[in-house]
Protein backbone atom coordinates (compact mmCIF):
# COMPACT_ATOMS: atom_id res chain seq x y z
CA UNK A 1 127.14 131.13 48.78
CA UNK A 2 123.66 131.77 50.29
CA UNK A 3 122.31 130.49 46.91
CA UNK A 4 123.85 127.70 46.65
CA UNK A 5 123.77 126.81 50.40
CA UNK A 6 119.72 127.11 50.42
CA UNK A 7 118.73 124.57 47.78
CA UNK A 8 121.09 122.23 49.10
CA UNK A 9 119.34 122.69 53.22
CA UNK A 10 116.11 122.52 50.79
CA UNK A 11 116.71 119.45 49.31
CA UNK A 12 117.65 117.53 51.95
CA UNK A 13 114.89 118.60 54.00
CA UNK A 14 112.78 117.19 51.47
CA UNK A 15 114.48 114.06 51.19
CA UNK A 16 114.65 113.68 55.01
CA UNK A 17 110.56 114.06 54.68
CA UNK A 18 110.09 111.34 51.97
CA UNK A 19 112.21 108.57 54.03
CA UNK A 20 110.36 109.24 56.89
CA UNK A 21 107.25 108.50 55.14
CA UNK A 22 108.99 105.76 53.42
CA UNK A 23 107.04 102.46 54.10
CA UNK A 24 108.31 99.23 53.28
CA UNK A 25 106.16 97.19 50.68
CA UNK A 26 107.77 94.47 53.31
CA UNK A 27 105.88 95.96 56.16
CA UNK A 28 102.94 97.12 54.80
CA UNK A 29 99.80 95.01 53.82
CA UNK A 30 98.55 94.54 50.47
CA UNK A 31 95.15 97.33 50.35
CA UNK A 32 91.94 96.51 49.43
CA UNK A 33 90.86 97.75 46.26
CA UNK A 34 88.04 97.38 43.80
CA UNK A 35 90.44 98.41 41.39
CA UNK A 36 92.63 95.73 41.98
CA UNK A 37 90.70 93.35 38.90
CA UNK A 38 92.13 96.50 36.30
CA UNK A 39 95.84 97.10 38.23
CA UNK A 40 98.92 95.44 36.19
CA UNK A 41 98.76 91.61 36.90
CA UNK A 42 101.69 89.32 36.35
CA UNK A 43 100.27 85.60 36.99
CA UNK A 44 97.22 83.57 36.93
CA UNK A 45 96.82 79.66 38.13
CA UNK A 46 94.10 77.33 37.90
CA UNK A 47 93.58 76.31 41.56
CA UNK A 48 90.97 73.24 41.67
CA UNK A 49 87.27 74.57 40.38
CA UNK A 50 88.89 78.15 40.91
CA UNK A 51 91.27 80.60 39.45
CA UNK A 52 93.98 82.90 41.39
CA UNK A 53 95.37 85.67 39.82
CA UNK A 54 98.54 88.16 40.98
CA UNK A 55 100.34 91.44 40.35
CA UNK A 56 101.35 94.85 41.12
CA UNK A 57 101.40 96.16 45.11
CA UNK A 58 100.90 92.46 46.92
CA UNK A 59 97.31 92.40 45.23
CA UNK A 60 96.14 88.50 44.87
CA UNK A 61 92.50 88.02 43.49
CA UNK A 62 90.04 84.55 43.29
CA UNK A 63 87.33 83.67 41.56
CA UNK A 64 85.10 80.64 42.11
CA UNK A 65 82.72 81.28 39.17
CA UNK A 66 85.28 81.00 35.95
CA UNK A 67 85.70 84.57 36.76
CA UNK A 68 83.34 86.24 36.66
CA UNK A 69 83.78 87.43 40.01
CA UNK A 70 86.93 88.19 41.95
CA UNK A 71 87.30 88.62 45.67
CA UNK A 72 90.68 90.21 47.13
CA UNK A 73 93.05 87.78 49.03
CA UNK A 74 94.87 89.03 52.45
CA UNK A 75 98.49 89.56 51.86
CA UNK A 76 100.81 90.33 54.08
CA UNK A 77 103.28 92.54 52.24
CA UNK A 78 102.65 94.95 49.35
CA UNK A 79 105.56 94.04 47.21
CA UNK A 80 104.83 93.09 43.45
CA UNK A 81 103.95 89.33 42.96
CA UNK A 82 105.11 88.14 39.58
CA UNK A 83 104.58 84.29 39.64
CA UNK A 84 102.58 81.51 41.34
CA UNK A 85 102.28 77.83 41.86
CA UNK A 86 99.37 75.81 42.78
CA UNK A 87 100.22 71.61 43.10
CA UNK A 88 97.00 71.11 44.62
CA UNK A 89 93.70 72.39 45.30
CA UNK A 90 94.74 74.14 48.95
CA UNK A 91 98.29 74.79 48.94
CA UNK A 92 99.86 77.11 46.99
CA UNK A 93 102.79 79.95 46.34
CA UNK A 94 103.72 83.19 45.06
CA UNK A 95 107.24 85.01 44.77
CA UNK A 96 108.05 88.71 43.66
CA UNK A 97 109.96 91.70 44.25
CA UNK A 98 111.96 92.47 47.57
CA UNK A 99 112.86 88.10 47.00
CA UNK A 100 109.12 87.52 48.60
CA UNK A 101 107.54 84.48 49.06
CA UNK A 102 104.49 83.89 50.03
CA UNK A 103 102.49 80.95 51.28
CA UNK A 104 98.80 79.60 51.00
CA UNK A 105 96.92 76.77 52.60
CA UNK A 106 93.49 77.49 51.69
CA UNK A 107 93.74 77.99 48.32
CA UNK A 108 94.46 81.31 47.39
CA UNK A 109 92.22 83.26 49.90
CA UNK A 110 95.00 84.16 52.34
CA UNK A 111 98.20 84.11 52.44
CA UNK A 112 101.35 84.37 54.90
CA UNK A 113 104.77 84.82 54.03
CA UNK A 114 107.66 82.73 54.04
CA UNK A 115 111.06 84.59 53.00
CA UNK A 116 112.38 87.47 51.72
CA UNK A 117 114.86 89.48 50.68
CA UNK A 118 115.87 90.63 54.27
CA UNK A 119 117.42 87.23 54.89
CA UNK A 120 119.64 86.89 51.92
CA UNK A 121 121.79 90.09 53.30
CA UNK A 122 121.97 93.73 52.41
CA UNK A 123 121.38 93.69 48.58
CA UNK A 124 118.90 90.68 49.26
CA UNK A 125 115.72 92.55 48.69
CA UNK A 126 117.53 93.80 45.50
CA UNK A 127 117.13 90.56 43.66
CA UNK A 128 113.74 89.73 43.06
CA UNK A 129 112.16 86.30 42.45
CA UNK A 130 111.02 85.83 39.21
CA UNK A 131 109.57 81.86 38.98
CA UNK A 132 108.27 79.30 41.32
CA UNK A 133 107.28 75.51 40.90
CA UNK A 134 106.15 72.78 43.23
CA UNK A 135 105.73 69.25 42.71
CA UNK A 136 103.89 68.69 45.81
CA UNK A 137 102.94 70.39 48.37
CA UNK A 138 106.53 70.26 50.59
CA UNK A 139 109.19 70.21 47.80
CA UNK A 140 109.67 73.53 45.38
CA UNK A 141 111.89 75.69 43.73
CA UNK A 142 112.18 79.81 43.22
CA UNK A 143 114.10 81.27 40.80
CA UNK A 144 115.27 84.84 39.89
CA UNK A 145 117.73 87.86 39.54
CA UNK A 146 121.33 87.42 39.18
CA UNK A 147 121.03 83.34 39.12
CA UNK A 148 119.40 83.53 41.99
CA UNK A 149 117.81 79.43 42.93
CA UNK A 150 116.01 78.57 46.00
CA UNK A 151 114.74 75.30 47.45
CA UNK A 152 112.53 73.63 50.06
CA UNK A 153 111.71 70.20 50.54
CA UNK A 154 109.39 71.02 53.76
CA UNK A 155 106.49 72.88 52.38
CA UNK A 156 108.57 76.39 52.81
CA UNK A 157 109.48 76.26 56.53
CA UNK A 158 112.95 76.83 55.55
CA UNK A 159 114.85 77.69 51.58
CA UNK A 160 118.00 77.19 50.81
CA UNK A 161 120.29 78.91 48.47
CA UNK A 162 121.79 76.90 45.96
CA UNK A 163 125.34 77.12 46.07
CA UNK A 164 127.04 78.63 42.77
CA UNK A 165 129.24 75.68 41.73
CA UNK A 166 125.78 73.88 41.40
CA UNK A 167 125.02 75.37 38.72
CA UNK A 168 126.06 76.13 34.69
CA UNK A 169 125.27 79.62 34.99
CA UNK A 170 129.07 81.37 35.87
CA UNK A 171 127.66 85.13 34.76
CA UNK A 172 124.96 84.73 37.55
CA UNK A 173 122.00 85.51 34.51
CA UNK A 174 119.05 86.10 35.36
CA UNK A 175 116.18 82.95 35.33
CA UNK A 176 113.25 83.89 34.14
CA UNK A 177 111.44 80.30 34.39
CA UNK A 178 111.45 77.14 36.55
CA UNK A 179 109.08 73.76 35.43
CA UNK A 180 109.17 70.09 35.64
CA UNK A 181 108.48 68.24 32.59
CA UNK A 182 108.03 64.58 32.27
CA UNK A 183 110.30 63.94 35.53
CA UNK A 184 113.25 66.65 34.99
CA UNK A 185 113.40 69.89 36.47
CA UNK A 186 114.47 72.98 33.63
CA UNK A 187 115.28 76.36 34.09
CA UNK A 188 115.11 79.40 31.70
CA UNK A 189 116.66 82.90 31.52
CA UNK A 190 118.65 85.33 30.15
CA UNK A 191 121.18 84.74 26.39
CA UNK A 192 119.60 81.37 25.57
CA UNK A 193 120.73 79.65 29.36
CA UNK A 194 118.53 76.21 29.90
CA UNK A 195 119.57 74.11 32.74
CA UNK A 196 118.50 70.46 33.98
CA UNK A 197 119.08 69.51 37.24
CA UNK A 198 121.23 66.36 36.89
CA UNK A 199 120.20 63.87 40.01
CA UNK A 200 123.61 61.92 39.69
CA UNK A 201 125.76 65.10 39.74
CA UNK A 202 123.71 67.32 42.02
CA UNK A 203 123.57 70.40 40.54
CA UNK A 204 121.87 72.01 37.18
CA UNK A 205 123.67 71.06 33.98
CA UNK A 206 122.98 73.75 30.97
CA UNK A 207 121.74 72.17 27.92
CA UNK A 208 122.79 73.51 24.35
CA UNK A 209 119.78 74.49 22.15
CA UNK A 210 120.11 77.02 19.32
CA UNK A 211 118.53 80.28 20.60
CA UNK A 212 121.02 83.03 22.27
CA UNK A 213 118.37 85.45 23.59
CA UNK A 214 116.37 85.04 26.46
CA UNK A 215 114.00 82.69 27.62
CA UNK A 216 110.95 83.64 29.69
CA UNK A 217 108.93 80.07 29.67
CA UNK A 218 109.18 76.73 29.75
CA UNK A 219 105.73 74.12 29.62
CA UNK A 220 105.10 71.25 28.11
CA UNK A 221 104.04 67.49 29.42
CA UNK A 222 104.78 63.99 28.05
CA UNK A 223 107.18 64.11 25.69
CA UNK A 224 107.14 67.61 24.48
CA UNK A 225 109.46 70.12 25.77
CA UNK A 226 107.87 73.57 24.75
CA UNK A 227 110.62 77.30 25.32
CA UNK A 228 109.63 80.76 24.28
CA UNK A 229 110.95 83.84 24.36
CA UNK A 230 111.83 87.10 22.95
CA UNK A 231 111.57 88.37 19.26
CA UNK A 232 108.68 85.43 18.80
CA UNK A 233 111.33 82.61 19.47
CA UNK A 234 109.91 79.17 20.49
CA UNK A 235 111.58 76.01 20.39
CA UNK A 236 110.22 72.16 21.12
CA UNK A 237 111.83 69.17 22.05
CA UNK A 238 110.67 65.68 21.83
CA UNK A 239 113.80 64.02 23.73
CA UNK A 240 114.17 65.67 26.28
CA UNK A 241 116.33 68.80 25.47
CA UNK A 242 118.73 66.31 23.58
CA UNK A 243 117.70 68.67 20.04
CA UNK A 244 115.59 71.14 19.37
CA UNK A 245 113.47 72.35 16.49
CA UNK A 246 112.36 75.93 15.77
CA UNK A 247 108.76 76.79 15.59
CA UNK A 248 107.38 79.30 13.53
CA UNK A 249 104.96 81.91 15.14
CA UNK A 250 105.16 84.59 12.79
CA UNK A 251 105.78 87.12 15.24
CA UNK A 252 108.53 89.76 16.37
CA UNK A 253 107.85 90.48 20.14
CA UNK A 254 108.51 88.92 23.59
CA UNK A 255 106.38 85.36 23.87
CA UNK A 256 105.38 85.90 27.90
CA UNK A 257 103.09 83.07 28.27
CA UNK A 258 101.89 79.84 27.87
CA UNK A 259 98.65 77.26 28.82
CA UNK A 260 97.03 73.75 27.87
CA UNK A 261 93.56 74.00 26.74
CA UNK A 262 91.09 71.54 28.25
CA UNK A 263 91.30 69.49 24.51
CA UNK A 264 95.09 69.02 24.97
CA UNK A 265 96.01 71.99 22.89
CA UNK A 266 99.18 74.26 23.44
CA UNK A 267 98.43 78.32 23.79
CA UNK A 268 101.13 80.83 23.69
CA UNK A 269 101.12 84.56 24.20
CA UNK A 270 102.91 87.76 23.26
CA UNK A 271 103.72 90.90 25.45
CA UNK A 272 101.39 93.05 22.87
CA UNK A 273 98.66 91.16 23.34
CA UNK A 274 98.57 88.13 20.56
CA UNK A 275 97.44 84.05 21.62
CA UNK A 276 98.91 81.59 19.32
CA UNK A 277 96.77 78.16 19.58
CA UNK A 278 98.71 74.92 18.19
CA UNK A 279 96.53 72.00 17.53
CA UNK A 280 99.97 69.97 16.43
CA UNK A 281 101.87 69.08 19.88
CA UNK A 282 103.75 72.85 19.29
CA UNK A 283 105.04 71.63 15.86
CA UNK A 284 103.08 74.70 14.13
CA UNK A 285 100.71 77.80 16.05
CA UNK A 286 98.24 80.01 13.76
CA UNK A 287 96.86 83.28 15.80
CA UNK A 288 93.46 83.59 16.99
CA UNK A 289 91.36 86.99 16.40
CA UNK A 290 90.58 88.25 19.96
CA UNK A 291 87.86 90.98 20.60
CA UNK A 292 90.14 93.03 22.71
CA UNK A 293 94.04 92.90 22.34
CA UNK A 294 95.76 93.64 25.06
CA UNK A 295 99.66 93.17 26.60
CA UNK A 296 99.57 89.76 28.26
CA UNK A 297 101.31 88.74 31.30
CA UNK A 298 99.98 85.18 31.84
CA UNK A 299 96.68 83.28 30.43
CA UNK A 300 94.36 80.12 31.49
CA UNK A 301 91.17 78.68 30.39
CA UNK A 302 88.13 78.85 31.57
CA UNK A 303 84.43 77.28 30.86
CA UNK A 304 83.99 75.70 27.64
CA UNK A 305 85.81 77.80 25.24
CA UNK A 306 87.39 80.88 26.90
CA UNK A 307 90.23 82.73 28.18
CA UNK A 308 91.74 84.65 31.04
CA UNK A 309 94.14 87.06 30.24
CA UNK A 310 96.22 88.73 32.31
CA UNK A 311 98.70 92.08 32.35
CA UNK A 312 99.89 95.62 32.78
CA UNK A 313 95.98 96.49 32.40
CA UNK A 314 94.23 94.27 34.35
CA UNK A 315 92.60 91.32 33.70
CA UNK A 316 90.18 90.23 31.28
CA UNK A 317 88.16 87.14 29.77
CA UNK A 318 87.57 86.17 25.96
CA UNK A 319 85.77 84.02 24.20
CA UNK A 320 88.24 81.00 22.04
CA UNK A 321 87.65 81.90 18.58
């Protein structure tokens, strides 16, 4: 019995000792690093003249000089940050794990938060945000876990859950992607489910298209409606989700991201690292040779002809081939 009894007393000991130096990412601050330019980054946005980049542990990085340069934001929580949205030069917001959103009114270099997962209930902090978009800079959206939609039309003061019987998504799947094209608001996620919130009806309608896995973005302006996902899948749309035509990329693994180049041009990017450039309005993409290939989270452009690239290892700029 004594055998048995001792690992037992042991074991919960050491448990006890681990919660009590348990800390919150909710409670504690984001650290300062000056390895936080190499730690896994999930987002980047082009903020005005600069660029803002986020990721792992509440770390948010800017750079005035295309960067070159990156100087650590103040965050008040050390939760992972896996999106961002910029409408303007000053204002700006980031979601993440433990439902966190965060706020910024100076563009990037400081931040305060909002919400999180503490006011959705007990599992609340269990459902992490996964998207955010603003058209302005008082009415947004943030999406995530288990169907999860949020919405503010003052800038953040308050969000709002949106009601289940608003939306075409009775499985709760997850949304992975939240973006306003040419005047209608879409959302992505999991087994092919694209919404469009229907302004007569009040709630998000799904849209057919002929894709069944998931979706992780959505971009596109005018009259092109760009989606990409996993296995290589895209899909574009001239008419507004109405029908869809496949478009050939030629590859096999998750499609993570997406930018515009400064010409007009559509990017895309793969989890293992390749950037697909189409010169066509997303009709065809050919890959371009990169120095370095590396798992990509999110991408922008910077300077004449190069690239951030951001992801599990950091961040890094190319040259556009």
């Amino acid at each position: 019995m004594k055998r048995i009894v001792l690992p037992l007393l042991l074991a919960a000991a050491a448990m006890a000792a681990s919660a009590a130096g348990f800390r919150d990412p909710l409670d504690q601050p984001a650290q300062a690093s000056r390895l936080a330019p190499k730690a896994s980054l999930s987002a980047v946005a082009r903020v005005g003249a600069g660029l803002v980049v986020a990721g792992s542990r509440g770390h948010v990085l800017r750079s005035d000089d295309e960067g070159r340069t990156w100087q650590q934001a103040s965050v008040p929580v050390s939760s992972d940050l896996v999106a961002l949205s910029f409408p303007d030069a000053l204002h700006g917001w980031a979601v993440g794990h433990d439902a966190v959103i965060l706020a910024s009114s100076d563009g990037g270099k400081s931040w305060q938060r909002q919400f999180d997962g503490r006011q959705l209930g007990p599992q609340g902090a269990e459902s992490p945000l996964l998207d955010v978009w603003f058209d302005d800079a008082s009415r947004g959206w943030a999406v995530g876990a288990f169907g999860q939609i949020l919405s503010t039309g003052d800038g953040g003061k308050t969000w709002t859950g949106l009601p289940a019987a608003q939306s075409d998504n009775p499985k709760a799947l997850h949304l992975y992607a939240v973006r306003r094209i040419a005047g209608s608001l879409y959302l992505a996620g999991e087994q092919g489910l694209l919404l469009r919130w229907d302004d007569k009806a009040q709630r998000f309608a799904a849209l057919s298209q002929p894709y069944a896995g998931t979706l992780f973005g959505i971009t596109g302006d005018g009259g092109l409606l760009l989606i990409h996902g996993l296995r290589g899948h895209a899909l574009r749309s001239v008419d507004g989700g109405r029908s869809w035509e496949p478009v050939a990329t030629g590859l096999q693994v998750g499609l993570t991201g997406s930018a515009r180049t400064a010409e007009g041009h559509w990017l895309l990017a793969s989890q293992a690292g390749h950037v697909l450039l189409s010169r066509d309005e997303g009709r065809s993409f050919q890959p371009l040779k990169l120095q370095r290939p590396l798992p990509i989270s999110g991408l922008a452009t910077v300077g004449q002809r190069g690239l951030l690239l951001v992801g599990p290892r950091g961040l890094q700029t190319q040259n556009l081939p």
